[in-house]
PDB file of N, CA and C in Angstrom:
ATOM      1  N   UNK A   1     -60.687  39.583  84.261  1.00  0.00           N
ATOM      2  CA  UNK A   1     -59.303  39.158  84.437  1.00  0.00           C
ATOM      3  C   UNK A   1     -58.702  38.775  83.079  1.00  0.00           C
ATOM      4  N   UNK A   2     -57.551  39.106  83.198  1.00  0.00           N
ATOM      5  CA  UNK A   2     -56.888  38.503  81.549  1.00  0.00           C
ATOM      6  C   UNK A   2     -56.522  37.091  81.596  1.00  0.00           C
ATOM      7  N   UNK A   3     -56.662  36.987  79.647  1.00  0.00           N
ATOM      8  CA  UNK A   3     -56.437  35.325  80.083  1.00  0.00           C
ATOM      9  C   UNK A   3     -54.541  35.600  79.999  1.00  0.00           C
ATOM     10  N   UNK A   4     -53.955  34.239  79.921  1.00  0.00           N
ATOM     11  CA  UNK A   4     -52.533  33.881  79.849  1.00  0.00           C
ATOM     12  C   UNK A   4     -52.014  34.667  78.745  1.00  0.00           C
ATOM     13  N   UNK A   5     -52.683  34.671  77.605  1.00  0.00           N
ATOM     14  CA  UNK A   5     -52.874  34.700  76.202  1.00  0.00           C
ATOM     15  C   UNK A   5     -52.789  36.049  76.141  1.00  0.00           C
ATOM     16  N   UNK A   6     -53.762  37.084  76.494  1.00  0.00           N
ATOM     17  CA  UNK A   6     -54.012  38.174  76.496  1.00  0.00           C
ATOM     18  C   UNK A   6     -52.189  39.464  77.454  1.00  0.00           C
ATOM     19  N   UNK A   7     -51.999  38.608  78.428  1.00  0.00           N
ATOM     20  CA  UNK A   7     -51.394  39.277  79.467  1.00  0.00           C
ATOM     21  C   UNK A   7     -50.182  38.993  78.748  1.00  0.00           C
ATOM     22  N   UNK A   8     -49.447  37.825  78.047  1.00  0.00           N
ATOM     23  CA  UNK A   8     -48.007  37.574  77.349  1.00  0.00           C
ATOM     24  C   UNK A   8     -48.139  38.500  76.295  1.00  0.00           C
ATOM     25  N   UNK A   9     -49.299  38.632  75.525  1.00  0.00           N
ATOM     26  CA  UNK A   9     -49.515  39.765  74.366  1.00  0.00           C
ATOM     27  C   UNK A   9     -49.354  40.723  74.992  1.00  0.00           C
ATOM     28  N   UNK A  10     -49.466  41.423  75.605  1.00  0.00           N
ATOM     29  CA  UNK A  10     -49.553  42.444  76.294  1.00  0.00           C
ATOM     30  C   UNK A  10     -48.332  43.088  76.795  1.00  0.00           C
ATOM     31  N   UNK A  11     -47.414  42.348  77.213  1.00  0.00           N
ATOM     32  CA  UNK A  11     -45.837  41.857  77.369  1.00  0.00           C
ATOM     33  C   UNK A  11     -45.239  42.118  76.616  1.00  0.00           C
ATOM     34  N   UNK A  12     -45.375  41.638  75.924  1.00  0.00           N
ATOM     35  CA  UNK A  12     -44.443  41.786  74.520  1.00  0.00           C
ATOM     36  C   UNK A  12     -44.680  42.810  73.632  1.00  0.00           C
ATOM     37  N   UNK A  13     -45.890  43.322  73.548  1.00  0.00           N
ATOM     38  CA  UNK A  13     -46.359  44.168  72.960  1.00  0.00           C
ATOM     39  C   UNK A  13     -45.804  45.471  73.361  1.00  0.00           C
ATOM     40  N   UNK A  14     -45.525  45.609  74.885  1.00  0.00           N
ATOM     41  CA  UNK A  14     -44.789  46.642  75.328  1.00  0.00           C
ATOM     42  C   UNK A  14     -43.606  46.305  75.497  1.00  0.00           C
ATOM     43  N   UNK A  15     -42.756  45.880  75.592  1.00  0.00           N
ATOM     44  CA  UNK A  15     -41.597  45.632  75.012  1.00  0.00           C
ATOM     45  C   UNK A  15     -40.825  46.174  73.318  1.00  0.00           C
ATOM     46  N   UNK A  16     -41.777  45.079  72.701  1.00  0.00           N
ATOM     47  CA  UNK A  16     -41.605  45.905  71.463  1.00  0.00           C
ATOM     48  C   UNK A  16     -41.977  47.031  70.838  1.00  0.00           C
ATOM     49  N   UNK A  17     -42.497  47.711  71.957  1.00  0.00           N
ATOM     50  CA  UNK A  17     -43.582  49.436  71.810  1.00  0.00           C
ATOM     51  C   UNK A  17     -44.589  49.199  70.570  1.00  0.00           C
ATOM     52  N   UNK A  18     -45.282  48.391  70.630  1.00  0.00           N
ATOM     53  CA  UNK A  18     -46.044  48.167  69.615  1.00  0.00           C
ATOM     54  C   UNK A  18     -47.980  48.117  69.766  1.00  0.00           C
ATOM     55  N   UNK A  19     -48.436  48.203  69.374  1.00  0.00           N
ATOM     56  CA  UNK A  19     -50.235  47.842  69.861  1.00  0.00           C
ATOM     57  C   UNK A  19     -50.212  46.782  69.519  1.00  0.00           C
ATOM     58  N   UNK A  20     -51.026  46.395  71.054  1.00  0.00           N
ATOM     59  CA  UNK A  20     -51.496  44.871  71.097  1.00  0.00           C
ATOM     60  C   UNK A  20     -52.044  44.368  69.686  1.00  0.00           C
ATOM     61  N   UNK A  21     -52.966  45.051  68.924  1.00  0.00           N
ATOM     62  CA  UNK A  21     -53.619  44.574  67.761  1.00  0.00           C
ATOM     63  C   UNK A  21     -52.952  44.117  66.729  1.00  0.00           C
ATOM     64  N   UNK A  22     -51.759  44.867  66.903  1.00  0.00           N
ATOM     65  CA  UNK A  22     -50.045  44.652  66.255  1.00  0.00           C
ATOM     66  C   UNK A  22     -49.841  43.219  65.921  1.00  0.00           C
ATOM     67  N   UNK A  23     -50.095  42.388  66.623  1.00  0.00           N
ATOM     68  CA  UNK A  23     -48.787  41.231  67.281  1.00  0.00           C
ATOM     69  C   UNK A  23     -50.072  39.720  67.155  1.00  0.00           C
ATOM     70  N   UNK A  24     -49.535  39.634  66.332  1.00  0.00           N
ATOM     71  CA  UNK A  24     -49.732  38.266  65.780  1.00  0.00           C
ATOM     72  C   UNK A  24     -49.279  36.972  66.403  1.00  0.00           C
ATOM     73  N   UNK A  25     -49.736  36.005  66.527  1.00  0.00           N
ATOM     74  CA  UNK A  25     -49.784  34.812  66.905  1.00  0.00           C
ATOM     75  C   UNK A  25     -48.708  34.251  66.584  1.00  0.00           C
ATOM     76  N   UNK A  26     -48.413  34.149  64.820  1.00  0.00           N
ATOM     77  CA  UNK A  26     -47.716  33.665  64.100  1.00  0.00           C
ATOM     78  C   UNK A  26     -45.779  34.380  64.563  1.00  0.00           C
ATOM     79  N   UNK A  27     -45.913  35.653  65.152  1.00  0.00           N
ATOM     80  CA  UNK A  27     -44.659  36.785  64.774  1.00  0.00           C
ATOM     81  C   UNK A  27     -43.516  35.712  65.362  1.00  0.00           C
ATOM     82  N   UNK A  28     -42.711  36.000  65.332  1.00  0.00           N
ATOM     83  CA  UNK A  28     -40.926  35.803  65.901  1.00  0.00           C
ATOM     84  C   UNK A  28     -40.750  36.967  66.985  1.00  0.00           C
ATOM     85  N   UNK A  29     -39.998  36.545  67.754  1.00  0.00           N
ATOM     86  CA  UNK A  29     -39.374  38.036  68.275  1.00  0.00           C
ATOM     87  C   UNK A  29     -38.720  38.837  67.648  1.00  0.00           C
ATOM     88  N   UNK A  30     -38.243  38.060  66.227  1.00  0.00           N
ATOM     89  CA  UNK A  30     -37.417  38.935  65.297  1.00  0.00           C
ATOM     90  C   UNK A  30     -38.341  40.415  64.591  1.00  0.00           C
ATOM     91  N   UNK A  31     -39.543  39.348  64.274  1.00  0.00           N
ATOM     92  CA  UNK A  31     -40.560  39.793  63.514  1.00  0.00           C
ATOM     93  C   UNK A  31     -41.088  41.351  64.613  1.00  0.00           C
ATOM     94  N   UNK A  32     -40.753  40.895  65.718  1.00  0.00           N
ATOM     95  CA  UNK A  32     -41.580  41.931  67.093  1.00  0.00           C
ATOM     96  C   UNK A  32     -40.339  43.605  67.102  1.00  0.00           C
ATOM     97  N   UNK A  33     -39.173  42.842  66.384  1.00  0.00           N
ATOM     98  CA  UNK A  33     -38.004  43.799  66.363  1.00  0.00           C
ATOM     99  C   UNK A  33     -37.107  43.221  68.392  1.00  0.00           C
ATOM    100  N   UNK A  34     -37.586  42.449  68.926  1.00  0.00           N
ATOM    101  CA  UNK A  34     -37.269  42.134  70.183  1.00  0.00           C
ATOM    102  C   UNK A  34     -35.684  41.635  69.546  1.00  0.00           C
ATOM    103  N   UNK A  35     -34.548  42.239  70.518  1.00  0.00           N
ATOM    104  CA  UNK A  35     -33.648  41.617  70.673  1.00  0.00           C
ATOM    105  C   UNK A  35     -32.843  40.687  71.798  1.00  0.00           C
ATOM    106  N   UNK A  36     -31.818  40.633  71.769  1.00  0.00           N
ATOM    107  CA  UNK A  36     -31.851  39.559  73.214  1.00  0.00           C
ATOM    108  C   UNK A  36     -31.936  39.975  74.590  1.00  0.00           C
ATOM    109  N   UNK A  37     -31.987  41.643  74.518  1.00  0.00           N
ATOM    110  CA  UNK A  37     -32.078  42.376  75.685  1.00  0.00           C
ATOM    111  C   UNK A  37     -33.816  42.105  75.700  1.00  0.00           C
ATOM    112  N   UNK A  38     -34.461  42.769  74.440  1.00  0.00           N
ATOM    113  CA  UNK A  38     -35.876  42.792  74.926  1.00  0.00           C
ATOM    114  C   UNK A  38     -36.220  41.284  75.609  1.00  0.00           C
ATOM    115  N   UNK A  39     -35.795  40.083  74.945  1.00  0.00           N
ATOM    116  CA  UNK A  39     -36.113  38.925  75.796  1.00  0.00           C
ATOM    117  C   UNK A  39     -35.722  38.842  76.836  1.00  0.00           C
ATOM    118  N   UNK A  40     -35.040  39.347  77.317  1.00  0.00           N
ATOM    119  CA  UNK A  40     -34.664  38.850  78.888  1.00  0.00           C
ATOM    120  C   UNK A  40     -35.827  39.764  79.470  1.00  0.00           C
ATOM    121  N   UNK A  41     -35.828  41.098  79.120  1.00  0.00           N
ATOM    122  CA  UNK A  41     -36.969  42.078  79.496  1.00  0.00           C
ATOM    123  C   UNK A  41     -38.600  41.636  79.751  1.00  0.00           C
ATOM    124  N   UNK A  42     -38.298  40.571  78.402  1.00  0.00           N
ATOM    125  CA  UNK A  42     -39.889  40.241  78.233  1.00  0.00           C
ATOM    126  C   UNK A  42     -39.857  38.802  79.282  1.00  0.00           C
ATOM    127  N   UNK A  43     -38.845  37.858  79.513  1.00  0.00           N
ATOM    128  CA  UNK A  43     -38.919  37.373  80.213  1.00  0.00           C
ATOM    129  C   UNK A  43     -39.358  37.623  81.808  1.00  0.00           C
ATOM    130  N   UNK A  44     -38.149  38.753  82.363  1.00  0.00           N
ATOM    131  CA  UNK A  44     -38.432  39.099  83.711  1.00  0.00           C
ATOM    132  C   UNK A  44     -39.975  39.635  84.106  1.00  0.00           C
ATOM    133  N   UNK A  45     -40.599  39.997  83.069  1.00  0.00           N
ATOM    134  CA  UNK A  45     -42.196  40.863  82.957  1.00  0.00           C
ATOM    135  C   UNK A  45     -42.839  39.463  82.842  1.00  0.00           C
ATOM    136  N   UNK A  46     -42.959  38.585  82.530  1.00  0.00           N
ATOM    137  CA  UNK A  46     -43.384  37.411  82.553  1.00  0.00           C
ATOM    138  C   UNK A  46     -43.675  36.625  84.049  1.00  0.00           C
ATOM    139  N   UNK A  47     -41.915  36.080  84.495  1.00  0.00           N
ATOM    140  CA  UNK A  47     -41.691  35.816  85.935  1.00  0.00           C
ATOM    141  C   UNK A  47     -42.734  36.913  86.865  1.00  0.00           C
ATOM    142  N   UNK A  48     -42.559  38.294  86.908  1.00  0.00           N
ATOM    143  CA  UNK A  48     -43.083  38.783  87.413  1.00  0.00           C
ATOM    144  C   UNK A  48     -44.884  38.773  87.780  1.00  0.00           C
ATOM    145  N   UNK A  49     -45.194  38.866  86.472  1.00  0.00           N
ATOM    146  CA  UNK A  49     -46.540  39.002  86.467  1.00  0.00           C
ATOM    147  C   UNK A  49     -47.287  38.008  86.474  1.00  0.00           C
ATOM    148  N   UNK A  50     -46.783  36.399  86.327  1.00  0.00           N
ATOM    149  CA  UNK A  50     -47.214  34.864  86.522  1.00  0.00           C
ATOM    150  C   UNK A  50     -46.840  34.554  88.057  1.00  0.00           C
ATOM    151  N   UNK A  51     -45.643  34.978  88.391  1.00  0.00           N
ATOM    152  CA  UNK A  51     -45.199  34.194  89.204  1.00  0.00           C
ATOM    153  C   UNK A  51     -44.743  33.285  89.012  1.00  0.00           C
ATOM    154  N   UNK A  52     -43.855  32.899  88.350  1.00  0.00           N
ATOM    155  CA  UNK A  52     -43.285  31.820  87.613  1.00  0.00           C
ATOM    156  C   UNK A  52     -41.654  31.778  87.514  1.00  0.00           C
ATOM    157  N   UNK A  53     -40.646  30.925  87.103  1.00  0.00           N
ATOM    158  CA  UNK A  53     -39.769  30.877  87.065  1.00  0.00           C
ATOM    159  C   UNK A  53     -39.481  30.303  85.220  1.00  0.00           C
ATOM    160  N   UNK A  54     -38.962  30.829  84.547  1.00  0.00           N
ATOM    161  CA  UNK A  54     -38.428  31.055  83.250  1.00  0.00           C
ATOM    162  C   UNK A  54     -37.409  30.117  83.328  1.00  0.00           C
ATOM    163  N   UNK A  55     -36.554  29.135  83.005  1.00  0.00           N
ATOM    164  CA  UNK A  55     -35.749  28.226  82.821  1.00  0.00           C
ATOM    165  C   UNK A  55     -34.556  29.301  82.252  1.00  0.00           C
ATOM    166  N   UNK A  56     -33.401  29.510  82.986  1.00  0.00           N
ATOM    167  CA  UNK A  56     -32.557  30.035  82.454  1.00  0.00           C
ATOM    168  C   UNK A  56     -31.958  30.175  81.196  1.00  0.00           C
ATOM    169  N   UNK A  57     -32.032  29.255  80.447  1.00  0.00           N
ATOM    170  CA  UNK A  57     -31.358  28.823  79.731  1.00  0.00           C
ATOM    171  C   UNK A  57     -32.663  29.195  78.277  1.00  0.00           C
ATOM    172  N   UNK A  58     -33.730  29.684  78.540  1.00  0.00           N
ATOM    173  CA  UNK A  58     -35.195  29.969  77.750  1.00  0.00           C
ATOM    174  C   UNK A  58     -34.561  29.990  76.197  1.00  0.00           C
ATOM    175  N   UNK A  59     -33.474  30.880  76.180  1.00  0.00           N
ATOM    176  CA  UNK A  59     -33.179  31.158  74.492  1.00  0.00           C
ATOM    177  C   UNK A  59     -32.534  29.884  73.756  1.00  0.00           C
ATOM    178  N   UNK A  60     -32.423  28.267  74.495  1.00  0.00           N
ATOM    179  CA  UNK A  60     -32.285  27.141  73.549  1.00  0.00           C
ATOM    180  C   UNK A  60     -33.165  26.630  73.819  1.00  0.00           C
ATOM    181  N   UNK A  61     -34.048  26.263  73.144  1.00  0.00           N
ATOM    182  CA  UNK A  61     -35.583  25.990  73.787  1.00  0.00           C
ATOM    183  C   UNK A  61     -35.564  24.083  73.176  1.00  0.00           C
ATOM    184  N   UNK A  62     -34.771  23.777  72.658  1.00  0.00           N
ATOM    185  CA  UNK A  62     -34.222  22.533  72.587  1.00  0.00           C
ATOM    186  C   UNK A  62     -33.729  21.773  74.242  1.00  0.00           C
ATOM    187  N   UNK A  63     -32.688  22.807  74.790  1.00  0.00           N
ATOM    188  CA  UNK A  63     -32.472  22.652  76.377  1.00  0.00           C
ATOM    189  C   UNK A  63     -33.550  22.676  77.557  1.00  0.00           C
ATOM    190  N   UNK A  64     -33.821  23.796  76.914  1.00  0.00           N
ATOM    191  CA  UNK A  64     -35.115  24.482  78.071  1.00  0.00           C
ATOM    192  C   UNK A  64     -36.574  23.916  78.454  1.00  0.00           C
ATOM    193  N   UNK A  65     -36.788  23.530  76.756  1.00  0.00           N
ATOM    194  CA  UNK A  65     -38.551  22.883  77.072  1.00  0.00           C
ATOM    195  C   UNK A  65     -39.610  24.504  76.920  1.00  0.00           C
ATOM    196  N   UNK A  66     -38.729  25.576  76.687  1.00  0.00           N
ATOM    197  CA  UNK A  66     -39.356  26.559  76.730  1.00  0.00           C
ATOM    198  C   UNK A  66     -39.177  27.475  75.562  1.00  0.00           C
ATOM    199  N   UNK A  67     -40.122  27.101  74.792  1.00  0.00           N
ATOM    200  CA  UNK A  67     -39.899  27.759  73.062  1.00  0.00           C
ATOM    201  C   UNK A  67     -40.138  29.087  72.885  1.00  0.00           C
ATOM    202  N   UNK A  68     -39.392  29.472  72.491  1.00  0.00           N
ATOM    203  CA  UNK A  68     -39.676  30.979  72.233  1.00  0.00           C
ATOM    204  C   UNK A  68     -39.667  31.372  70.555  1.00  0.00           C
ATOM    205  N   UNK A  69     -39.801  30.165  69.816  1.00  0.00           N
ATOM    206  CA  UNK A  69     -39.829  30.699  68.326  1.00  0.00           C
ATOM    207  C   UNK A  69     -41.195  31.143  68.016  1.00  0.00           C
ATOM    208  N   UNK A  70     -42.075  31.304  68.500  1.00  0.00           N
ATOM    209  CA  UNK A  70     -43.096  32.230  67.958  1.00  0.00           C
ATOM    210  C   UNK A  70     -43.802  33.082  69.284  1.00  0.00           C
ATOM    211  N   UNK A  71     -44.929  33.819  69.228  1.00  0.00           N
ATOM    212  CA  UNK A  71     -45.682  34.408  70.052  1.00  0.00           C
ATOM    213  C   UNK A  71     -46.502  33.317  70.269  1.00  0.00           C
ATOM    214  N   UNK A  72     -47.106  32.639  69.715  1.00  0.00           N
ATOM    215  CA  UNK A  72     -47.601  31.263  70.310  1.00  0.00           C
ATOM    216  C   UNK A  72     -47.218  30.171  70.984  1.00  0.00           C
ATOM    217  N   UNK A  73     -46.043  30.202  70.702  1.00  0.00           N
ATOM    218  CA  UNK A  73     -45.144  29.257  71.418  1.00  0.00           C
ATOM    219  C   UNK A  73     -45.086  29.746  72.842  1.00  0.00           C
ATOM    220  N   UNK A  74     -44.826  30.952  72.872  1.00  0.00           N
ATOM    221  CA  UNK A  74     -44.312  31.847  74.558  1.00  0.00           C
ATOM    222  C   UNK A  74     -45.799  31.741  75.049  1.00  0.00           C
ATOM    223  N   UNK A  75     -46.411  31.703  74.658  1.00  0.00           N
ATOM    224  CA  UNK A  75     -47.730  31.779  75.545  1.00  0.00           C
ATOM    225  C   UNK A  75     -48.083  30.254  75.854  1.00  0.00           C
ATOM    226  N   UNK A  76     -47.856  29.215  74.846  1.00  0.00           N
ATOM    227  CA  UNK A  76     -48.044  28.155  75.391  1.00  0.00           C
ATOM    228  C   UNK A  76     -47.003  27.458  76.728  1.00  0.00           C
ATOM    229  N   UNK A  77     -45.977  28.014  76.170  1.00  0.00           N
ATOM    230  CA  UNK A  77     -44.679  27.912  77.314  1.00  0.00           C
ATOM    231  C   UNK A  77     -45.253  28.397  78.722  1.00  0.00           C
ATOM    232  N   UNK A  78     -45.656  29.647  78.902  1.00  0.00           N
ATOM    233  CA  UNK A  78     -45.997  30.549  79.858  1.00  0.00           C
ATOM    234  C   UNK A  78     -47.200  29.643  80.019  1.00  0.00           C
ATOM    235  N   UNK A  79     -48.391  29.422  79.753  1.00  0.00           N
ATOM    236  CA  UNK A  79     -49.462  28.111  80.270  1.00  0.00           C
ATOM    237  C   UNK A  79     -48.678  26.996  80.896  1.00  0.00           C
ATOM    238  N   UNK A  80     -47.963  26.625  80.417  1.00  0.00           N
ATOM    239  CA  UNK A  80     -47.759  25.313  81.100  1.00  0.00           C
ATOM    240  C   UNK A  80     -46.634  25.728  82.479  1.00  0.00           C
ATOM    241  N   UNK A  81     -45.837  26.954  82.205  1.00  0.00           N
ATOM    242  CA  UNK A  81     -45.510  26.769  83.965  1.00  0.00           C
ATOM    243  C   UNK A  81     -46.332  27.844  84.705  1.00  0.00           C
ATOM    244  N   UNK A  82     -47.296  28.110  84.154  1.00  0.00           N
ATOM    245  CA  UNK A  82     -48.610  28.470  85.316  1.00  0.00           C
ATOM    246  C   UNK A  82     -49.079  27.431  85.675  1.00  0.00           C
ATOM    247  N   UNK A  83     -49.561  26.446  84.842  1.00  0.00           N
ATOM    248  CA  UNK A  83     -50.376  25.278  85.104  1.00  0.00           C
ATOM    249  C   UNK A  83     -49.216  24.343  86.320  1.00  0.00           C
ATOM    250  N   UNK A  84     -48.378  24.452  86.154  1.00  0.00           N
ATOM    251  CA  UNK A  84     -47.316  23.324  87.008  1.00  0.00           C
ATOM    252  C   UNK A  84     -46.923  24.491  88.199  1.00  0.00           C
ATOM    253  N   UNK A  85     -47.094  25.572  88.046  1.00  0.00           N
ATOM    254  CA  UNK A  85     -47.121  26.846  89.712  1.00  0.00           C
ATOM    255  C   UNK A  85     -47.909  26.602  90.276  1.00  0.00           C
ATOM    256  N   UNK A  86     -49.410  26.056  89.626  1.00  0.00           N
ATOM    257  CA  UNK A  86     -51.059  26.091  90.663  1.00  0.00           C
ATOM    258  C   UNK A  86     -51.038  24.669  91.114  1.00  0.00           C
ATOM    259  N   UNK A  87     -49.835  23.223  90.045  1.00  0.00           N
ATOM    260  CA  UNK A  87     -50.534  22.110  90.336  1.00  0.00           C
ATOM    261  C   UNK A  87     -49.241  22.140  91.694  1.00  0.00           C
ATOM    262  N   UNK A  88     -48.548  22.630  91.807  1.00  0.00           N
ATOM    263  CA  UNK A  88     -47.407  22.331  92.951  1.00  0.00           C
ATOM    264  C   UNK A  88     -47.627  22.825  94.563  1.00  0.00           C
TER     265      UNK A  88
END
């Protein structure tokens, strides 16, 4: 089974048509070439494949609680509303 980690890489990775081996921890979505279409894209592939609900508002992550300034960030984001989908 994939971890959280593996499956958001994976996400994004197709999004930005890129190989997984590609996509760094550290990247931006800028860095991924993702624009605000690919985020919503990469969002809905997210919702989908967690089961989860994305905070509308995801692209002020000041508002949201849901950071999207790095590829590490989105995966830690994406952990914690898996973790709060299984604890509910």
């Amino acid at each position: 089974m994939q971890t959280v980690k593996d499956h958001v890489i994976a996400i994004l990775a197709e999004q930005a048509v890129m190989d997984v081996s590609d996509i760094r921890l550290t990247d931006t979505l800028q860095d991924l070439g993702l624009d605000s279409l690919g985020l919503v894209e990469s969002i809905f592939a997210i919702e989908e494949a967690f089961d989860v609900s994305v905070p509308f508002n995801a692209n002020e992550p000041g508002k949201s609680g849901f950071d999207i300034s790095s590829v590490a960030a989105i995966i830690a984001a994406v952990e914690g509303l898996v973790a709060g989908a299984k604890a509910a």
